[in-house]
C-alpha atoms as a PDB file:
ATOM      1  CA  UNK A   1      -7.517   0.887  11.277  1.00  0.00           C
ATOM      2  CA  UNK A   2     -10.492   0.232   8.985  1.00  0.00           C
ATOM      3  CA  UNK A   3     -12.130  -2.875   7.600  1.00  0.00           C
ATOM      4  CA  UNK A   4     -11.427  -3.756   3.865  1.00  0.00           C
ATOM      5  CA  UNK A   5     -13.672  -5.361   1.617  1.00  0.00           C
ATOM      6  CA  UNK A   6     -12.650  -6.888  -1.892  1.00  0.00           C
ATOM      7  CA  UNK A   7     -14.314  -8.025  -4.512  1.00  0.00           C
ATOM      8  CA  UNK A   8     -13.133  -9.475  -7.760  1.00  0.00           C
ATOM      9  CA  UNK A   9     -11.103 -11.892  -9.058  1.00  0.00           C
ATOM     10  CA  UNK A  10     -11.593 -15.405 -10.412  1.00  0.00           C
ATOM     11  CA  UNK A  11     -10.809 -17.780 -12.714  1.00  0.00           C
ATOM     12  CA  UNK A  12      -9.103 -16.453 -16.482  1.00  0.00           C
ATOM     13  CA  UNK A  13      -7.242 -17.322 -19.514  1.00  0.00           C
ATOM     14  CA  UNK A  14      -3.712 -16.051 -20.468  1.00  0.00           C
ATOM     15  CA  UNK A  15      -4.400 -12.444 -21.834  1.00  0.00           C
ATOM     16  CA  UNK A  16      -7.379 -11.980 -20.640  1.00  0.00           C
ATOM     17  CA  UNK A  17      -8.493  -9.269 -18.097  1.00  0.00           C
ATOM     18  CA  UNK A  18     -10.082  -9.121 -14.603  1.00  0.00           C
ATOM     19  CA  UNK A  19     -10.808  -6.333 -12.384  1.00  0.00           C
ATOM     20  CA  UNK A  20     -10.248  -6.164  -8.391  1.00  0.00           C
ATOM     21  CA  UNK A  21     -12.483  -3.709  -6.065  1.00  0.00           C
ATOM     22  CA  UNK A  22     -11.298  -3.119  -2.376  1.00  0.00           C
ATOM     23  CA  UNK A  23     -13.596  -0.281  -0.653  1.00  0.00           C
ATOM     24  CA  UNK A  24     -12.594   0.570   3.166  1.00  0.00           C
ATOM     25  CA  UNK A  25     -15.266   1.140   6.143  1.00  0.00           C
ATOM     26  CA  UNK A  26     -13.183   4.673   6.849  1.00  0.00           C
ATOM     27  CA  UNK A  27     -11.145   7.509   5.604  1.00  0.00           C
ATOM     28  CA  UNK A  28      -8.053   5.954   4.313  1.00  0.00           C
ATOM     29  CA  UNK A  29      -5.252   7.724   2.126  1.00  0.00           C
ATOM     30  CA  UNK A  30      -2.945   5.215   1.162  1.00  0.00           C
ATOM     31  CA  UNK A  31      -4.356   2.199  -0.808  1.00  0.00           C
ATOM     32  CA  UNK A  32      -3.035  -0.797  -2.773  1.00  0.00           C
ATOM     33  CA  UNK A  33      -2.640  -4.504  -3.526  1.00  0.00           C
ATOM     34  CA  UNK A  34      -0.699  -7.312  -2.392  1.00  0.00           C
ATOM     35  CA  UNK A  35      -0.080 -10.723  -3.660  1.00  0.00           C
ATOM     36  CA  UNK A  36       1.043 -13.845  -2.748  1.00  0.00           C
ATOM     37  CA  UNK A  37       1.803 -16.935  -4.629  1.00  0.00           C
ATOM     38  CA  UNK A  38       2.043 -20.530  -2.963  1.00  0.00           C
ATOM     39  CA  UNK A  39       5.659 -20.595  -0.902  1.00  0.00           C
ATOM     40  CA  UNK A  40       6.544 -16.837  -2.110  1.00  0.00           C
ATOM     41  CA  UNK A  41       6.562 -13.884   0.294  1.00  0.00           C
ATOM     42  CA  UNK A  42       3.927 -11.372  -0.062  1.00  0.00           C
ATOM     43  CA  UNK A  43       4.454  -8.232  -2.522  1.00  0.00           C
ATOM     44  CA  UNK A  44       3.055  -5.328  -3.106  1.00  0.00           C
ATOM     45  CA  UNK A  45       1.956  -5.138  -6.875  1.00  0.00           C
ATOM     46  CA  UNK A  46       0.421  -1.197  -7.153  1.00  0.00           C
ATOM     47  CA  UNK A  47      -0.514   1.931  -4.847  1.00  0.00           C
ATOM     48  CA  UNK A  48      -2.235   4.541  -4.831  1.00  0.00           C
ATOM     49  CA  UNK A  49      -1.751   8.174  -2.203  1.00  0.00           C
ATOM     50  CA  UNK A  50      -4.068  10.737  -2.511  1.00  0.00           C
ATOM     51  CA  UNK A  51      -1.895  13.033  -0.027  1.00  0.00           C
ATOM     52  CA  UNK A  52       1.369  11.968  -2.116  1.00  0.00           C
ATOM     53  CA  UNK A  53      -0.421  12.151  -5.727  1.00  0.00           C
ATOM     54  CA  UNK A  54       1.327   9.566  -6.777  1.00  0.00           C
ATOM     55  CA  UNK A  55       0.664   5.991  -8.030  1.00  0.00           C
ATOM     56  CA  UNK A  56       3.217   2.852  -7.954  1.00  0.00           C
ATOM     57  CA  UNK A  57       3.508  -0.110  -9.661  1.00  0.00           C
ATOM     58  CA  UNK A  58       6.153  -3.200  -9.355  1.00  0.00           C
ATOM     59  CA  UNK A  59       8.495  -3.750 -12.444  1.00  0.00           C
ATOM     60  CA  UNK A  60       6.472  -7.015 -13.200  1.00  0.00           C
ATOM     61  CA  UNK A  61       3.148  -5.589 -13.557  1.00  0.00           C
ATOM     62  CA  UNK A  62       4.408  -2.060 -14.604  1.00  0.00           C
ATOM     63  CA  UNK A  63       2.442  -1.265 -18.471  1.00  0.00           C
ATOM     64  CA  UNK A  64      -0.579  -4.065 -17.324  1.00  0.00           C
ATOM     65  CA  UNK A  65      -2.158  -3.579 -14.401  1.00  0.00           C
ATOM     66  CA  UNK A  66      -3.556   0.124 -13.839  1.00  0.00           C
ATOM     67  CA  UNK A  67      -4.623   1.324  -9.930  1.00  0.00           C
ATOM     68  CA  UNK A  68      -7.198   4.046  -9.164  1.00  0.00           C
ATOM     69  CA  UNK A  69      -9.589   4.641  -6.511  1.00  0.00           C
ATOM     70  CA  UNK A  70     -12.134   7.335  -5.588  1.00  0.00           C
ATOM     71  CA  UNK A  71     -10.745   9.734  -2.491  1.00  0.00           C
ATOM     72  CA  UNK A  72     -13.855  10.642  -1.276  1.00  0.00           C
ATOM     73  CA  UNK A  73     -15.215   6.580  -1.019  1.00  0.00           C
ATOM     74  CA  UNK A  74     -11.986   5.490  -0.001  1.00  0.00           C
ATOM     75  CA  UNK A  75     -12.090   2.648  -2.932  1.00  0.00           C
ATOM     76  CA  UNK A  76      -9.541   1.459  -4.765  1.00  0.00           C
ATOM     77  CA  UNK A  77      -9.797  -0.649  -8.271  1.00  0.00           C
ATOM     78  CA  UNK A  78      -6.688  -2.639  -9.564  1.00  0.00           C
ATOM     79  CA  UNK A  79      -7.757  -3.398 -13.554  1.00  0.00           C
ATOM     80  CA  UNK A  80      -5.623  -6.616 -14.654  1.00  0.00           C
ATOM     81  CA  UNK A  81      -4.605  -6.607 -18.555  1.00  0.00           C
ATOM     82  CA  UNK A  82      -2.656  -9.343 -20.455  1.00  0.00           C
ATOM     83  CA  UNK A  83      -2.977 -11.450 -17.580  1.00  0.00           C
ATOM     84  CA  UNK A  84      -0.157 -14.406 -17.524  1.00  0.00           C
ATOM     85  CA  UNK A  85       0.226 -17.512 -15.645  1.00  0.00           C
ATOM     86  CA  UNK A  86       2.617 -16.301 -13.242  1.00  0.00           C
ATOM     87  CA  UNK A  87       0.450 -13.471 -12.010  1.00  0.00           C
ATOM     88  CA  UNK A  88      -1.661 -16.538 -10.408  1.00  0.00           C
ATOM     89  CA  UNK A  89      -1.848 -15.458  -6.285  1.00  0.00           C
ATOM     90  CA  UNK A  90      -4.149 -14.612  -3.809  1.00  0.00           C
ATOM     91  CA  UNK A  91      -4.330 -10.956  -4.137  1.00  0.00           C
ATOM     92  CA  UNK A  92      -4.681  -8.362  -0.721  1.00  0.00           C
ATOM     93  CA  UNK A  93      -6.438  -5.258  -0.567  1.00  0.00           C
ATOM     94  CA  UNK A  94      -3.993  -2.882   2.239  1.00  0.00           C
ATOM     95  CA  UNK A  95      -4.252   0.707   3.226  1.00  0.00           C
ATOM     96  CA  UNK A  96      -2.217   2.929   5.142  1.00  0.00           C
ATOM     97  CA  UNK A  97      -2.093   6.249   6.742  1.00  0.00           C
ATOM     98  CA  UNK A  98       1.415   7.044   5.606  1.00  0.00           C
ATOM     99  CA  UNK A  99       2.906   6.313   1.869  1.00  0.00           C
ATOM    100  CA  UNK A 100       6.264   4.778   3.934  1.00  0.00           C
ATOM    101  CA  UNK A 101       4.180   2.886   5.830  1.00  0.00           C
ATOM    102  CA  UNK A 102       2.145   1.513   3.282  1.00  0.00           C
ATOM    103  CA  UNK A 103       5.204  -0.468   2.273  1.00  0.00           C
ATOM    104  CA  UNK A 104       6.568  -1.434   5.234  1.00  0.00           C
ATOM    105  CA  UNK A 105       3.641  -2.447   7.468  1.00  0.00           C
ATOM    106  CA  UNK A 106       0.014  -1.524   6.120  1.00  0.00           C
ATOM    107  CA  UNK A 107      -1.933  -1.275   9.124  1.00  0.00           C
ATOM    108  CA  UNK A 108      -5.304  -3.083   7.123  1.00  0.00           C
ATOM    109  CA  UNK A 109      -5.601  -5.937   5.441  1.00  0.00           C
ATOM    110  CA  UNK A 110      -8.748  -7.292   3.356  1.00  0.00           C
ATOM    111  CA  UNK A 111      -9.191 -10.926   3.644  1.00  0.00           C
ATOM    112  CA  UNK A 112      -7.915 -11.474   0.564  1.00  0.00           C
ATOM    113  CA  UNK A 113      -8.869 -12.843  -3.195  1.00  0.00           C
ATOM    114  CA  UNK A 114      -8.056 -15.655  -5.740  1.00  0.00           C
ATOM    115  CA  UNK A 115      -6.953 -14.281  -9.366  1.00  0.00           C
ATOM    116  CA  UNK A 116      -6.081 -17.815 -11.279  1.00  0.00           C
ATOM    117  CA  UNK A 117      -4.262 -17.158 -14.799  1.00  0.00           C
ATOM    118  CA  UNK A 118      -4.245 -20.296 -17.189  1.00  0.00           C
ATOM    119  CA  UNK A 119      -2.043 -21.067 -19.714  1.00  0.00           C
END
């Protein structure tokens, strides 16, 4: 398990842009973002495996948001274009050891960050 830290988010406009950081205290090979919205479940909204090579991205962010990350720092960067309303959430740096387990149970959790979209 390793200690997450974000940084990031804030306050924007409808098409605008913001950028999230998330660096881990440890080796880590599976990184990402959650969100959650007020009385929604929390989803996972990009990922990133460096063992895998591969990146993932949820249908309703898919051709906005781009994830990448540095292996060696173990830090991952979610960049936020054409930002709308509903993407307003509290947004969750997670990493995992496995690219399965990422999605099922990430075993690290940042304390999470406030991305508010207005219309």
């Amino acid at each position: 398990q390793v200690q997450l830290v974000e940084s990031g988010g804030g306050l924007v406009q409808a098409g605008g842009s913001l950028r999230l950081s998330c660096a881990a205290s440890g080796r880590t090979f599976n990184m990402g973002w959650f969100r959650q919205a007020p009385g929604e479940e929390r989803d996972v909204v990009a990922a990133i495996s460096w063992t895998v090579g591969t990146t993932y991205y949820s249908d309703s962010v898919k051709g906005r948001f781009t994830i990448s990350g540095d292996d060696a720092k173990s830090t991952v960067y979610l960049q936020m274009n054409s930002l709308k309303p509903e993407d307003t959430a509290v947004y969750y740096c997670a990493a995992a050891l496995g690219w399965g387990s990422f999605f099922e149970s990430p075993s690290s959790w940042g304390q999470g960050t406030q991305v508010t979209v207005s219309s």
